[in-house]
Structures are given as structure tokens and as C-alpha cells.
Protein backbone atom coordinates (compact mmCIF):
# COMPACT_ATOMS: atom_id res chain seq x y z
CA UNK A 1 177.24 -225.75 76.00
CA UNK A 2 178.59 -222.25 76.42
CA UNK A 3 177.40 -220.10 78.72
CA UNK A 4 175.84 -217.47 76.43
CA UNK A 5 175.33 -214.71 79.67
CA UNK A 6 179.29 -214.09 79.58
CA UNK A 7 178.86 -212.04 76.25
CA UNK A 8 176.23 -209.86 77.45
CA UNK A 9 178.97 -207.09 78.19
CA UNK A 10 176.66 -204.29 79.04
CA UNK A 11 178.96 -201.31 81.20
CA UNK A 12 180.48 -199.63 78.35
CA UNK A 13 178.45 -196.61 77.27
CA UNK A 14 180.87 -194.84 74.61
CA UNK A 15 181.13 -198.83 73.02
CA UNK A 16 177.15 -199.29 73.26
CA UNK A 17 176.41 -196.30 71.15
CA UNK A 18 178.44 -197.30 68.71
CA UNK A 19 176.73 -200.58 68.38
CA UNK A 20 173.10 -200.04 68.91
CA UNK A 21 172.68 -196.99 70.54
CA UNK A 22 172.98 -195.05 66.98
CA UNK A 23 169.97 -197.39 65.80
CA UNK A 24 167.44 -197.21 68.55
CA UNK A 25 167.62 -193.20 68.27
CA UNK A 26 165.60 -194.12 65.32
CA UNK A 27 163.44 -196.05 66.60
CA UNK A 28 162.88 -193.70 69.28
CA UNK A 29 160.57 -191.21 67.66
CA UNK A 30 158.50 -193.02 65.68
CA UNK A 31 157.87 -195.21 69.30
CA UNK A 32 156.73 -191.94 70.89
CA UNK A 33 154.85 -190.44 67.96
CA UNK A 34 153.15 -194.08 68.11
CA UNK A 35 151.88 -193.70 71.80
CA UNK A 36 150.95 -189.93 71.39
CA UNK A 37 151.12 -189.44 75.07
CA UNK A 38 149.32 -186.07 75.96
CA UNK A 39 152.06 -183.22 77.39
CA UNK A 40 153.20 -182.53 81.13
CA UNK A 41 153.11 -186.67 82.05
CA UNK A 42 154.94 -187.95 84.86
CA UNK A 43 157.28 -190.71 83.00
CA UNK A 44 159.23 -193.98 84.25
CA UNK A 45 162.21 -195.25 81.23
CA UNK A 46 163.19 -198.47 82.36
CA UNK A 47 166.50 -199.64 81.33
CA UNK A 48 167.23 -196.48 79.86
CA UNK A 49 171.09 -197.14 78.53
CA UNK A 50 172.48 -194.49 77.08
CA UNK A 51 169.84 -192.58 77.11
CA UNK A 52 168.43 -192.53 73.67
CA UNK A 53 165.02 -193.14 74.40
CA UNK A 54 165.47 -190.12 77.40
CA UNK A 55 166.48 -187.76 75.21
CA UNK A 56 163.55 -188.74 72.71
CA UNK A 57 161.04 -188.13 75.33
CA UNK A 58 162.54 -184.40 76.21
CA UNK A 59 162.70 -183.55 72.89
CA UNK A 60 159.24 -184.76 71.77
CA UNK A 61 156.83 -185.18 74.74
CA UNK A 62 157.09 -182.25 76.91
CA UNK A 63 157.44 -184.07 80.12
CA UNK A 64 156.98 -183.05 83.73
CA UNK A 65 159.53 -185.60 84.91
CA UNK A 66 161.08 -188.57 83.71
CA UNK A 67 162.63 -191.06 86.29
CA UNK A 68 165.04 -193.05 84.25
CA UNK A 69 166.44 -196.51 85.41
CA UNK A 70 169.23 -199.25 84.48
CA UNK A 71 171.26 -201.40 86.33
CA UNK A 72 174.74 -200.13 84.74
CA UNK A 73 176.32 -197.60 86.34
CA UNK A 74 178.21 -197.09 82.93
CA UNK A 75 175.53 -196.58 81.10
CA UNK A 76 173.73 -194.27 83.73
CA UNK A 77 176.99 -191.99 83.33
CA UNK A 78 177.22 -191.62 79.69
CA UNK A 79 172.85 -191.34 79.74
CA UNK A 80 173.54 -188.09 82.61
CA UNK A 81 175.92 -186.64 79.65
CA UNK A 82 173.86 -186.89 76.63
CA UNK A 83 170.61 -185.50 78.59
CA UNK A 84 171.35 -182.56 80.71
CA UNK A 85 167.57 -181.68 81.32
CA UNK A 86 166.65 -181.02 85.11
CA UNK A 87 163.38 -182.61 84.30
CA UNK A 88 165.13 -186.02 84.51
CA UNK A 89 166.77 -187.83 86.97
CA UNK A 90 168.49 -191.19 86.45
CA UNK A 91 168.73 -194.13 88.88
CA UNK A 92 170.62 -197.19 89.04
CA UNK A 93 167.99 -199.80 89.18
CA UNK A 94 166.35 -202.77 88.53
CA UNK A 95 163.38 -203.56 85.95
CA UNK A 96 161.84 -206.81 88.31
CA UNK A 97 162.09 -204.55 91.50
CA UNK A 98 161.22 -200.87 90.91
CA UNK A 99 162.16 -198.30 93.69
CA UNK A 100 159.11 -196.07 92.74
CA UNK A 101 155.85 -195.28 94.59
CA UNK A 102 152.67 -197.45 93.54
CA UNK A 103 150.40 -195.72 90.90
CA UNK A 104 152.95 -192.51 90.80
CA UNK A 105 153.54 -192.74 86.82
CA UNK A 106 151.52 -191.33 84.04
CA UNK A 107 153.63 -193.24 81.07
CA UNK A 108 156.06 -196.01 81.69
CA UNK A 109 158.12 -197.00 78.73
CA UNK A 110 161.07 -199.62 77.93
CA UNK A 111 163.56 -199.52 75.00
CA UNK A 112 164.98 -202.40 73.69
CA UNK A 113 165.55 -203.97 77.04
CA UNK A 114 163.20 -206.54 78.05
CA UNK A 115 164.84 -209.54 76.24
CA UNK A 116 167.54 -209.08 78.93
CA UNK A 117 165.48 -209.13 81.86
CA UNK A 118 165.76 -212.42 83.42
CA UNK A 119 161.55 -212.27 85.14
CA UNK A 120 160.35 -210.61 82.09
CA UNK A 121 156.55 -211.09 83.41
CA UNK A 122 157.80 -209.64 87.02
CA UNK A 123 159.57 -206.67 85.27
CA UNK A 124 156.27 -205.61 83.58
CA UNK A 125 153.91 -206.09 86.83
CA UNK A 126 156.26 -203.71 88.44
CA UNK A 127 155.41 -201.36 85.76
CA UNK A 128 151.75 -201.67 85.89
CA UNK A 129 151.96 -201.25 89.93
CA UNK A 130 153.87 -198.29 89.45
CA UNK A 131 151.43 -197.08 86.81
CA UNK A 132 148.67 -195.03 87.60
CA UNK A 133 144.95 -196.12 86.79
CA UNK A 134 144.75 -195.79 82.86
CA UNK A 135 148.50 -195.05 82.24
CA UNK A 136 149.98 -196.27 79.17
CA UNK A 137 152.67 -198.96 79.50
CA UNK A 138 154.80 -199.36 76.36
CA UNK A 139 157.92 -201.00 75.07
CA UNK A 140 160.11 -202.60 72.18
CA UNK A 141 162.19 -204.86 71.33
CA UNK A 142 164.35 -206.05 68.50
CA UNK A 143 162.50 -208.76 65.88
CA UNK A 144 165.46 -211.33 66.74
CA UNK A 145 163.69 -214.24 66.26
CA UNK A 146 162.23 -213.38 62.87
CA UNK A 147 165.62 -211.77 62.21
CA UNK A 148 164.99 -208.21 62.17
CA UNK A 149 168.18 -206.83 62.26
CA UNK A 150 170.03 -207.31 58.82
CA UNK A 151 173.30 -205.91 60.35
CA UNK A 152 173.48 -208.90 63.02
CA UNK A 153 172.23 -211.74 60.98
CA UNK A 154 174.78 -211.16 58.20
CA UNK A 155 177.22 -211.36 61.10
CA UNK A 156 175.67 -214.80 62.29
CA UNK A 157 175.51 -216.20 59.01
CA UNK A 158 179.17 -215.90 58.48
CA UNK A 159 180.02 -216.46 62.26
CA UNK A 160 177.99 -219.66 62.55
CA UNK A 161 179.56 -221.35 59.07
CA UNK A 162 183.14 -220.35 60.59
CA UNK A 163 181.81 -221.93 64.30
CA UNK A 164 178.83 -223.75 64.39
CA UNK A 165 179.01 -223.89 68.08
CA UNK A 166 178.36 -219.59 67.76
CA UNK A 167 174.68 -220.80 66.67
CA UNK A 168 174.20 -221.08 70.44
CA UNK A 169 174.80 -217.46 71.07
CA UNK A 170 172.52 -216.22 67.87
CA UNK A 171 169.70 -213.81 69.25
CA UNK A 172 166.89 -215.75 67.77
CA UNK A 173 167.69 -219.01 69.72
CA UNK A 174 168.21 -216.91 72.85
CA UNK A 175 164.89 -214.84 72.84
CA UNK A 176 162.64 -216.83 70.82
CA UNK A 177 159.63 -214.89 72.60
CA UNK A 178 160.63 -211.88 70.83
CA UNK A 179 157.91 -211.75 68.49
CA UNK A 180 154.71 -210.31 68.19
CA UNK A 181 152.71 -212.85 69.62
CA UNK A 182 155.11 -213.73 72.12
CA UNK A 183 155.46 -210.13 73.39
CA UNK A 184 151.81 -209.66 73.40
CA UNK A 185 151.06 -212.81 75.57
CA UNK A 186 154.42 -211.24 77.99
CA UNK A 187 152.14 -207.77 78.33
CA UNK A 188 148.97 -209.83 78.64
CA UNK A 189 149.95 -212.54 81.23
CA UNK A 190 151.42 -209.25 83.52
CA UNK A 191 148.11 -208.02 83.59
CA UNK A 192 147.54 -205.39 81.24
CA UNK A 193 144.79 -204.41 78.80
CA UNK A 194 144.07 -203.00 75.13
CA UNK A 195 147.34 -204.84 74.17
CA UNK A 196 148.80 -203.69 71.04
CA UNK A 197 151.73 -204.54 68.80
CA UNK A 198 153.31 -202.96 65.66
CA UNK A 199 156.75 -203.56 63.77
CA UNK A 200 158.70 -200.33 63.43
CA UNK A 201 160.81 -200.24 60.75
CA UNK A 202 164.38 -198.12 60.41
CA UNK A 203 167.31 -198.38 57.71
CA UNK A 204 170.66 -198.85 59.41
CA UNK A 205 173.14 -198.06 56.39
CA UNK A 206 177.01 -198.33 57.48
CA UNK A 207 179.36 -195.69 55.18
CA UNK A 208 181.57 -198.54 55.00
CA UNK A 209 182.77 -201.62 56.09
CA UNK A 210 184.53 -200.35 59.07
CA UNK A 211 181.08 -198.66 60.12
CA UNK A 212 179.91 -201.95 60.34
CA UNK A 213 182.23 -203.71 61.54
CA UNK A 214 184.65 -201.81 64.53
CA UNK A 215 181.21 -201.76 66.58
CA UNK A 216 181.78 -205.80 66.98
CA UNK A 217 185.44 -205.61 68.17
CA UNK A 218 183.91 -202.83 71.20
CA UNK A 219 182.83 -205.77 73.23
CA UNK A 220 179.03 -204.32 74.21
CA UNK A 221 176.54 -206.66 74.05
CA UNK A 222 176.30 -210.48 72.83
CA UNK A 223 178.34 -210.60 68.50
CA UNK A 224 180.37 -208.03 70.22
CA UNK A 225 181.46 -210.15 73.21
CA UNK A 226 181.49 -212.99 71.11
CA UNK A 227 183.98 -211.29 68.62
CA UNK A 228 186.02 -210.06 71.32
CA UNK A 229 186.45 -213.53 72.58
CA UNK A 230 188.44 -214.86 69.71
CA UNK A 231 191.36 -215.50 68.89
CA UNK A 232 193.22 -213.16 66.30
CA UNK A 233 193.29 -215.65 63.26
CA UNK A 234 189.43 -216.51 64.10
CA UNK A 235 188.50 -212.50 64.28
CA UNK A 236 190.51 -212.25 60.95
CA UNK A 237 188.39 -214.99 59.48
CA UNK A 238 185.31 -213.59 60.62
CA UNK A 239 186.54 -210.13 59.12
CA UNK A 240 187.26 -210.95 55.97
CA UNK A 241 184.59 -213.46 55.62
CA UNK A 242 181.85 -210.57 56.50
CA UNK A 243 183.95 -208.37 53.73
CA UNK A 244 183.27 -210.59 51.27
CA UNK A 245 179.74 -210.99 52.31
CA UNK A 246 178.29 -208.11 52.93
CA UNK A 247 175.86 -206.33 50.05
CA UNK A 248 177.25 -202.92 49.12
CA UNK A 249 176.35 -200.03 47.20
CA UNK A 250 178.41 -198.17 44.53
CA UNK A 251 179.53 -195.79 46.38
CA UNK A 252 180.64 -198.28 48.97
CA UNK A 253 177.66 -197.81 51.52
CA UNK A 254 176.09 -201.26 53.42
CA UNK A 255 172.50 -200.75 52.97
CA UNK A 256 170.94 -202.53 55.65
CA UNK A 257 167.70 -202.53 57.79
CA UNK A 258 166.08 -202.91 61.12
CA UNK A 259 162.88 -204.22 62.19
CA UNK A 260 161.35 -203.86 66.03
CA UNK A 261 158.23 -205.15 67.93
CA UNK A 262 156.55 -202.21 69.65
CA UNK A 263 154.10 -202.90 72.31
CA UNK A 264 151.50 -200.41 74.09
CA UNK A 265 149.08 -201.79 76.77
CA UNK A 266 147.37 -199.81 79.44
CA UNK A 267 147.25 -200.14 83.14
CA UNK A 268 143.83 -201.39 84.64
């Protein structure tokens, strides 16, 4: 059995972006146009990365203050340069054991974190404690298990009938949960109320096939890791096997898309 943790390489922000960062900025927006959260809040991001969802929430929500987490110093640097706003500060952090004041939060969001959090039901009672009465707690994550993301599960596909042994590191074995029932029972069993979930929907078309695939040889986050740990006439495989694979248009375009569960609740 591998040990599937060892390709969760998280620290590199510039490597990140290039990966998934460029996707959740779309998610972003239509997240926060979804909670319509009323101007002048007091916000908590938790796990904020590169700060995608932070800059989403200056732009769009006219926030007092944001406090923005996550536990990689990496990530916290390259999140401080792509949101220079004096309204928010970022921390390094942890989701399961919040360094906030109790009920000192007006909106308390998550982006495309959670799966990663090893207490997934701790992380979100430290967000309803931190929450003040009636505050809206809200997150999303990826649809791995019904696989959401076209761009990874063509990468699977051709990974897995080059290695079966990969299967073991496929999203949708590893967070099975992430689903709309299973994130709804998460939010419920934490404690919160008025649980709801929707799928947002984003296209994530690659200009070409080195668009798609020089994220994968950066080494952030679980196919890239995996990639990275191959040997050079495996990788070459994989390459040309995904080349061969991969649905194009005429002009040479991957047309792909990308499906996530969002989640709002509300703190009793």
C-alpha cells in the first residue's frame, strides 16, 4: 500500500496556482454571489492558499476584516502578494484548532480545503465556535468522488491503465465523503443548521496541451506529486499517453470542465 499523504506537496505557491489556483478563482465568485453576505462583515478564510478566495471576498463583499488562515507558510507568502488590502491579515494556522476569539466572526468560509483536513468534523466546530450567533458558515469542495474535475480524471484514466497501483492515490478513493450528501451530513454532525448544498459549475479549457499538462510536473498537490515521483520513461509514458487522449478542439484548445460541492449552514 503506498502511503498516499507523501504526494500531498502543498508549500509551493507559484506551482499551486498553476495547478488549481487558476480554477478555484472561478469558483470563487459565483461561491460568494451564492451566500450574498450583507457588506462591512467581520470574515474568517480558512485554509486560504494562495489567496484566491481572499481576493474574491475584497473584491466582491466589502469586508470590514478578513482573518485569513493556512498551515503553509508558502502559501501564506504568495496569498500576502496577490492581496495587498490592509483589511486582511493572514495567519499561519490550523483549521481543527483556530487561534480566534469565540463568537468574533460574522462569515466564516473555506475553499477547497476541507478534504485535506485530517478531523474534518473538529475543523468545522471550530468554525461554528468562532462564529457569531446566526453567522453563515460556508465552504466547497471539489466533486472528486463523482469525478468532477475532467482535467484530473483524464489524467487518472491514463495513469491508472499505465499503473494500476496509482488507483490508490485517485481523489475519489481518497475522499469518498466528498459529495453532496456526505458534505451535508460533515456540516450537520458539527452542529450547524439550515444546511444547504449546490454544485457549482466552471469550464477549465487548457490553450494547449502544455497548459494542461506542465501543471503535473510542478509537484503541488496529489497527480502532481505523483507525476513528479516517476521515473523519466514512466513520465514519458504518461505524457504521451495523455496526448493521445485528451479531447481537443480545432484550434487545438482542451475543453474541459469542473464541478464543486458548495455548502452554506448557519451557526446556532
Amino acid at each position: 500500500m503506498r502511503d498516499t499523504s507523501r504526494h500531498d506537496a502543498w508549500g509551493d505557491g507559484d506551482a499551486y496556482d498553476a495547478y488549481m489556483g487558476r480554477w478555484s478563482r472561478r469558483v470563487a465568485p459565483l461561491f460568494l454571489d451564492w451566500l450574498a453576505t450583507p457588506p462591512q462583515a467581520e470574515w474568517l478564510e480558512v485554509g486560504c492558499g494562495t489567496g484566491a478566495l481572499s481576493r474574491t471576498i475584497v473584491e466582491r463583499c466589502d469586508p470590514k476584516h478578513l482573518v485569513a488562515i493556512e498551515p503553509s507558510a508558502g502559501f501564506i507568502a504568495r496569498a500576502r502578494a496577490n492581496v495587498a488590502d490592509d483589511r486582511v491579515e493572514f495567519r499561519v494556522g490550523d483549521a481543527q484548532a483556530l487561534d480566534l476569539e469565540t463568537a468574533s466572526r460574522d462569515a466564516i468560509v473555506s475553499g477547497l480545503v476541507l478534504n485535506f483536513v485530517p478531523d474534518k468534523v473538529r475543523a468545522l466546530s471550530e468554525m461554528k465556535r468562532v462564529a457569531r450567533a446566526g453567522a453563515v458558515i460556508a465552504f466547497y469542495v471539489w466533486d472528486y468522488a463523482g469525478g468532477g474535475l475532467e482535467f484530473l480524471r483524464w489524467f487518472w484514466r491514463v495513469a491508472t491503465a499505465l499503473d494500476p497501483d496509482a488507483a490508490e492515490l485517485t481523489e475519489n478513493r481518497r475522499f469518498p465523503f466528498a459529495t453532496a450528501s456526505g458534505l451535508t451530513a460533515l456540516a450537520t454532525d458539527a452542529g450547524l443548521s439550515t444546511v444547504e448544498c449546490i454544485p457549482v459549475e466552471v469550464a477549465t479549457t487548457f490553450k494547449d496541451f502544455d497548459d494542461y499538462w506542465t501543471p503535473f510536473t510542478l509537484g503541488a498537490g496529489p497527480a502532481p506529486g505523483y507525476c513528479r515521483s516517476l521515473a523519466p520513461d514512466a513520465r514519458e509514458r504518461l505524457q504521451q499517453g495523455l496526448r493521445d487522449s485528451l479531447p481537443r478542439d480545432a484550434d487545438g484548445r482542451i475543453p474541459l470542465s469542473a464541478r464543486a460541492w458548495a455548502v452554506r449552514a448557519l451557526a446556532r
